[in-house]
PDB file of N, CA and C in Angstrom:
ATOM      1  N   UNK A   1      78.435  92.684  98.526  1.00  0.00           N
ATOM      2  CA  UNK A   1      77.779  91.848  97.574  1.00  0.00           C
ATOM      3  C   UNK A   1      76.283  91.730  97.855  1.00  0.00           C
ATOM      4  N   UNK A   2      75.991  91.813  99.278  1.00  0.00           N
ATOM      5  CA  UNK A   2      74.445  91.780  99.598  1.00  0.00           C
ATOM      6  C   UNK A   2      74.273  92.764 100.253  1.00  0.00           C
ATOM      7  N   UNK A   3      73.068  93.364 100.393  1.00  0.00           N
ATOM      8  CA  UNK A   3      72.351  95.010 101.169  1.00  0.00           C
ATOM      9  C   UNK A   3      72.150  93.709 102.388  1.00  0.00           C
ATOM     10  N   UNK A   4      72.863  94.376 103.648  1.00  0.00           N
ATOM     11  CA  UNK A   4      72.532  94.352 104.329  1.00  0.00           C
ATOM     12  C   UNK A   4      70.882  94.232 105.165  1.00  0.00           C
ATOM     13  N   UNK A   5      70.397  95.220 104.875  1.00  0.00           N
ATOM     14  CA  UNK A   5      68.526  95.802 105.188  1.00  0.00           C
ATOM     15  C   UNK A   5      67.637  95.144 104.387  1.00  0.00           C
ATOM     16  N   UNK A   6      68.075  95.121 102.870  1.00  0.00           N
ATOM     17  CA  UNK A   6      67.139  94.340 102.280  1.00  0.00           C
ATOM     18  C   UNK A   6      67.543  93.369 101.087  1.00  0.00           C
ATOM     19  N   UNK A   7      68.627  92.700 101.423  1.00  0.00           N
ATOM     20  CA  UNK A   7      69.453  90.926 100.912  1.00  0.00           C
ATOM     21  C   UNK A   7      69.003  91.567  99.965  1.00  0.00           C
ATOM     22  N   UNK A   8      68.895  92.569  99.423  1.00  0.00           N
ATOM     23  CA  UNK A   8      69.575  92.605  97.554  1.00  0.00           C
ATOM     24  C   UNK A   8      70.881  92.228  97.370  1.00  0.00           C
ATOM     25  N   UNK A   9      70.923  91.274  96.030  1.00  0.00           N
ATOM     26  CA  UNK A   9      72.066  91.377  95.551  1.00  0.00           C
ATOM     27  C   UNK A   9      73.159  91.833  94.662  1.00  0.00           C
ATOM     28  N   UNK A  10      74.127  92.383  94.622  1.00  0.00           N
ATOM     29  CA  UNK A  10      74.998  93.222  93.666  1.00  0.00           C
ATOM     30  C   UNK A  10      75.279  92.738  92.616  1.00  0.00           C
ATOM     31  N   UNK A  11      74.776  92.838  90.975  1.00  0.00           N
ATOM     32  CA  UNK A  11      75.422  92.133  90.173  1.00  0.00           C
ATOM     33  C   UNK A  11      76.841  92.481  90.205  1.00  0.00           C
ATOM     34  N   UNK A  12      77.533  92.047  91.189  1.00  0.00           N
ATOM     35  CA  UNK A  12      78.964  91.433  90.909  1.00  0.00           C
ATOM     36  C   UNK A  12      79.862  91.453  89.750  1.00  0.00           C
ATOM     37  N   UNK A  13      79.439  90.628  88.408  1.00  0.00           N
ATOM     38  CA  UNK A  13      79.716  90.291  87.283  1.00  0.00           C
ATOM     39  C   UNK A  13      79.792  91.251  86.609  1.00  0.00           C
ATOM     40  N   UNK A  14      78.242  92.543  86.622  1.00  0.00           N
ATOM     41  CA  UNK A  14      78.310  93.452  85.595  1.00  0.00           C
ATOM     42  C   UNK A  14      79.229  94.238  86.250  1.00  0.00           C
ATOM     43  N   UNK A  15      79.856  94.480  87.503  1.00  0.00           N
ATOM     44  CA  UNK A  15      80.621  95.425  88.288  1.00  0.00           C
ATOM     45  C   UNK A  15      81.793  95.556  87.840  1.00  0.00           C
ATOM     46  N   UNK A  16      82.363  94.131  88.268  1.00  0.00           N
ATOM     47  CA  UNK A  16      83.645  93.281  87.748  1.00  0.00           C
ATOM     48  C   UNK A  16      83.981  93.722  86.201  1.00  0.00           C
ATOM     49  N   UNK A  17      83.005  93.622  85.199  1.00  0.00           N
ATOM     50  CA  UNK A  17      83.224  93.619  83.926  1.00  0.00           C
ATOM     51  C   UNK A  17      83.482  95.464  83.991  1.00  0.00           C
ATOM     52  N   UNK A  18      82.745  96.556  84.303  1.00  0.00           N
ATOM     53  CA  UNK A  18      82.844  97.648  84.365  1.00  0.00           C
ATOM     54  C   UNK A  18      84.116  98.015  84.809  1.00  0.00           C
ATOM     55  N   UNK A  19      84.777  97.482  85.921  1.00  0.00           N
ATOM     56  CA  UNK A  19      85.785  97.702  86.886  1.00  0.00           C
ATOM     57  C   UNK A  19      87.270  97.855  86.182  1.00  0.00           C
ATOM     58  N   UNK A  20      86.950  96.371  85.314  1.00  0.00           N
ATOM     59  CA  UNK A  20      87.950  95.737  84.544  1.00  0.00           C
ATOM     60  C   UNK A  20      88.314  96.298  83.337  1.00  0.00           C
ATOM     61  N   UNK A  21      87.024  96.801  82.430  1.00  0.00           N
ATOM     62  CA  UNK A  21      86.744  97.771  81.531  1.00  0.00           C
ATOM     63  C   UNK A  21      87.632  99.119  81.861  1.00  0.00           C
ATOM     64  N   UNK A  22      87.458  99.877  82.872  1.00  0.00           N
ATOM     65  CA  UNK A  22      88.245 101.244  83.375  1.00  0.00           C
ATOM     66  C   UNK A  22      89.588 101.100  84.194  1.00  0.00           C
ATOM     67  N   UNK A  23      90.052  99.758  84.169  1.00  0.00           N
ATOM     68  CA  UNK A  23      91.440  99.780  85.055  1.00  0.00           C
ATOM     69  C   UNK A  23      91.377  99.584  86.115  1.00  0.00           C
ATOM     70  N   UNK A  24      90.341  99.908  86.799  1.00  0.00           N
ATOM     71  CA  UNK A  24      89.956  99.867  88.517  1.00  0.00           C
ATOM     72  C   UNK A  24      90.385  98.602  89.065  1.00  0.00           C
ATOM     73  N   UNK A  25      90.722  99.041  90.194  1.00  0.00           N
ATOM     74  CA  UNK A  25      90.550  97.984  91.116  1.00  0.00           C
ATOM     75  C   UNK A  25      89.139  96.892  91.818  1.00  0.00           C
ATOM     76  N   UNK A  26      88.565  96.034  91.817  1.00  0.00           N
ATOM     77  CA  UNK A  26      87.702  95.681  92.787  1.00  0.00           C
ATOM     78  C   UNK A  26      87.765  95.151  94.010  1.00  0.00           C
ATOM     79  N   UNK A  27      87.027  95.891  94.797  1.00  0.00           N
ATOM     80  CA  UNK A  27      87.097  95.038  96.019  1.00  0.00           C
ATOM     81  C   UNK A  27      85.312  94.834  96.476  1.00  0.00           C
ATOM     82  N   UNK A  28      85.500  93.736  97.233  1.00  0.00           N
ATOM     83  CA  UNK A  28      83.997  93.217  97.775  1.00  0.00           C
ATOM     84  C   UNK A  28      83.859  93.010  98.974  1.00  0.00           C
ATOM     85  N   UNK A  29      82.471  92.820  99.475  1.00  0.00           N
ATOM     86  CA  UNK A  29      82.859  92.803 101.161  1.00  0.00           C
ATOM     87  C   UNK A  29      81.394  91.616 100.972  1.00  0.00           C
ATOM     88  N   UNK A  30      81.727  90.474 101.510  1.00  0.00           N
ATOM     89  CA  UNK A  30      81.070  89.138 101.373  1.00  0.00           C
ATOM     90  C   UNK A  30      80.533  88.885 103.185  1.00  0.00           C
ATOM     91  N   UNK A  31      80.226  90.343 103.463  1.00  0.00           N
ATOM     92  CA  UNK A  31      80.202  89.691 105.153  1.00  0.00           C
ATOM     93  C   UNK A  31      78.768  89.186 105.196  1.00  0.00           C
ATOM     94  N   UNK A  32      77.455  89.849 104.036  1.00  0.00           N
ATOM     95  CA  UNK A  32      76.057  89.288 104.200  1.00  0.00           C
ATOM     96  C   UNK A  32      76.023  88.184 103.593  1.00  0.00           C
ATOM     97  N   UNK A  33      76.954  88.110 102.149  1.00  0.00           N
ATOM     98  CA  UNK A  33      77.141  86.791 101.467  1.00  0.00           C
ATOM     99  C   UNK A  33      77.545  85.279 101.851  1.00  0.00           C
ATOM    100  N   UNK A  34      78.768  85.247 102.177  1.00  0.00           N
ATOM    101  CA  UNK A  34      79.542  84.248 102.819  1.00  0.00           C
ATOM    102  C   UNK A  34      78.398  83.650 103.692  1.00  0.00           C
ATOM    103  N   UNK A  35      78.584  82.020 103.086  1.00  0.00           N
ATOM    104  CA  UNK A  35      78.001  81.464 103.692  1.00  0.00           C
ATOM    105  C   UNK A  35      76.027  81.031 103.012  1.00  0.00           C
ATOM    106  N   UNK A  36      75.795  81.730 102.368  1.00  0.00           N
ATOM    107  CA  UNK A  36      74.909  81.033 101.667  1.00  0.00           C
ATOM    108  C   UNK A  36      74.530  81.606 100.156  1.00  0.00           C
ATOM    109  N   UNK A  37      75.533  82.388  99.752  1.00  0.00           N
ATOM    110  CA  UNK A  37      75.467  82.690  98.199  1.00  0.00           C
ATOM    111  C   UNK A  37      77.072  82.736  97.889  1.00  0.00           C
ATOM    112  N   UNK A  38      77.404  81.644  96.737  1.00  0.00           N
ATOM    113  CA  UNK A  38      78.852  81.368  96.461  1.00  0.00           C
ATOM    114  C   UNK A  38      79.503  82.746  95.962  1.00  0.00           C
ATOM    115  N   UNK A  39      80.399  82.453  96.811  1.00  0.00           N
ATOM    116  CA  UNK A  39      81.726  83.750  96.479  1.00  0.00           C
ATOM    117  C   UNK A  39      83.034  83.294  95.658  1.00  0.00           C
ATOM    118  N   UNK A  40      83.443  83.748  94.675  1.00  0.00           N
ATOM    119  CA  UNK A  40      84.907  83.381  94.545  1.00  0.00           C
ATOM    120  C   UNK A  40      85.335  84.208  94.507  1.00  0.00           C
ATOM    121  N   UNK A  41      86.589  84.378  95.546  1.00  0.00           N
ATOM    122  CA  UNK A  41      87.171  85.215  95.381  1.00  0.00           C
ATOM    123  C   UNK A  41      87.977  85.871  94.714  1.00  0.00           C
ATOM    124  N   UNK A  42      88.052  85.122  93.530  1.00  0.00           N
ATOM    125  CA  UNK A  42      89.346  85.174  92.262  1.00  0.00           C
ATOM    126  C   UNK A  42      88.555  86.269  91.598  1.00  0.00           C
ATOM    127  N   UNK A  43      87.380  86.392  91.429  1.00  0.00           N
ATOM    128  CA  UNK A  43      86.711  87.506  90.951  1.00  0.00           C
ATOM    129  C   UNK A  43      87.018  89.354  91.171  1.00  0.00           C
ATOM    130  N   UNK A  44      87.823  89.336  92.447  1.00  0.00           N
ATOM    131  CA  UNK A  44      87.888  90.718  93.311  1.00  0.00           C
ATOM    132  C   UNK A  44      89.367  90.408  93.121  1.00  0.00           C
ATOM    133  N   UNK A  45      90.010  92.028  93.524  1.00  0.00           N
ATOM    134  CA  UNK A  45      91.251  91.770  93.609  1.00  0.00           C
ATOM    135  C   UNK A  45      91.516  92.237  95.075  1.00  0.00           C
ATOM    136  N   UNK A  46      90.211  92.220  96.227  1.00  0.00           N
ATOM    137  CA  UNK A  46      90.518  92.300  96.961  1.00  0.00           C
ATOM    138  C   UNK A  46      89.031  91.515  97.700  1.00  0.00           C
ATOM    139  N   UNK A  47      88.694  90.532  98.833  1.00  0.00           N
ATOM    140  CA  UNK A  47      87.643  90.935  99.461  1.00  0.00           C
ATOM    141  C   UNK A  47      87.719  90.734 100.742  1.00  0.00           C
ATOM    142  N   UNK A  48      86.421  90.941 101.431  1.00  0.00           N
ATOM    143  CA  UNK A  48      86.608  91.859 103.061  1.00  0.00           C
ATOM    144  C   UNK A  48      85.336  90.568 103.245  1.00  0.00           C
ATOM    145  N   UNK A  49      85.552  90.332 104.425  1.00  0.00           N
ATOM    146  CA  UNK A  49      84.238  90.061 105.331  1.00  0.00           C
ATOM    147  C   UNK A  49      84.759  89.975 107.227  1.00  0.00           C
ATOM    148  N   UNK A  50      83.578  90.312 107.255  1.00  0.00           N
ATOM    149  CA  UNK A  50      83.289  90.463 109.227  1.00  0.00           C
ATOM    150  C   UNK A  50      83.721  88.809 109.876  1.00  0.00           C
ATOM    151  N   UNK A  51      83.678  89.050 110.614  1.00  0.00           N
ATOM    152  CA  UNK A  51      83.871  87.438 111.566  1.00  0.00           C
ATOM    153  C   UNK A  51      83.064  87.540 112.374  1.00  0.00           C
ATOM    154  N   UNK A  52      82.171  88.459 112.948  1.00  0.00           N
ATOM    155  CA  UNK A  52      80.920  88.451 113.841  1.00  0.00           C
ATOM    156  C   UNK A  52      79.984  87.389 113.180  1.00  0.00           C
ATOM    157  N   UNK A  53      79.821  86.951 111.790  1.00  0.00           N
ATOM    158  CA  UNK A  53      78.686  86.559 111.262  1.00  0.00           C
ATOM    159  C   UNK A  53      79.355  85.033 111.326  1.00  0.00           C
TER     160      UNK A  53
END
């Protein structure tokens, strides 16, 4: 959801809508996010984050 190197953020939403559009699955990885830009996870049908952070 966030670049690592340079805290860009992923529009999410337009992803999700694309994802959802073609059948796909989504998954997200909230390990730069979590914690100070809101995540829900109901959005993904899968997401990932680190526990180092």
């Amino acid at each position: 959801m966030v670049h690592s190197a340079t805290g860009r953020i992923a529009p999410t939403a337009d992803i999700a809508s694309a994802a959802r559009a073609h059948g796909a699955l989504l998954v997200g990885d909230a390990t730069q996010a979590a914690g100070w830009l809101p995540v829900r996870a109901t959005d993904f049908d899968a997401l990932l984050g680190a526990a180092y952070k």
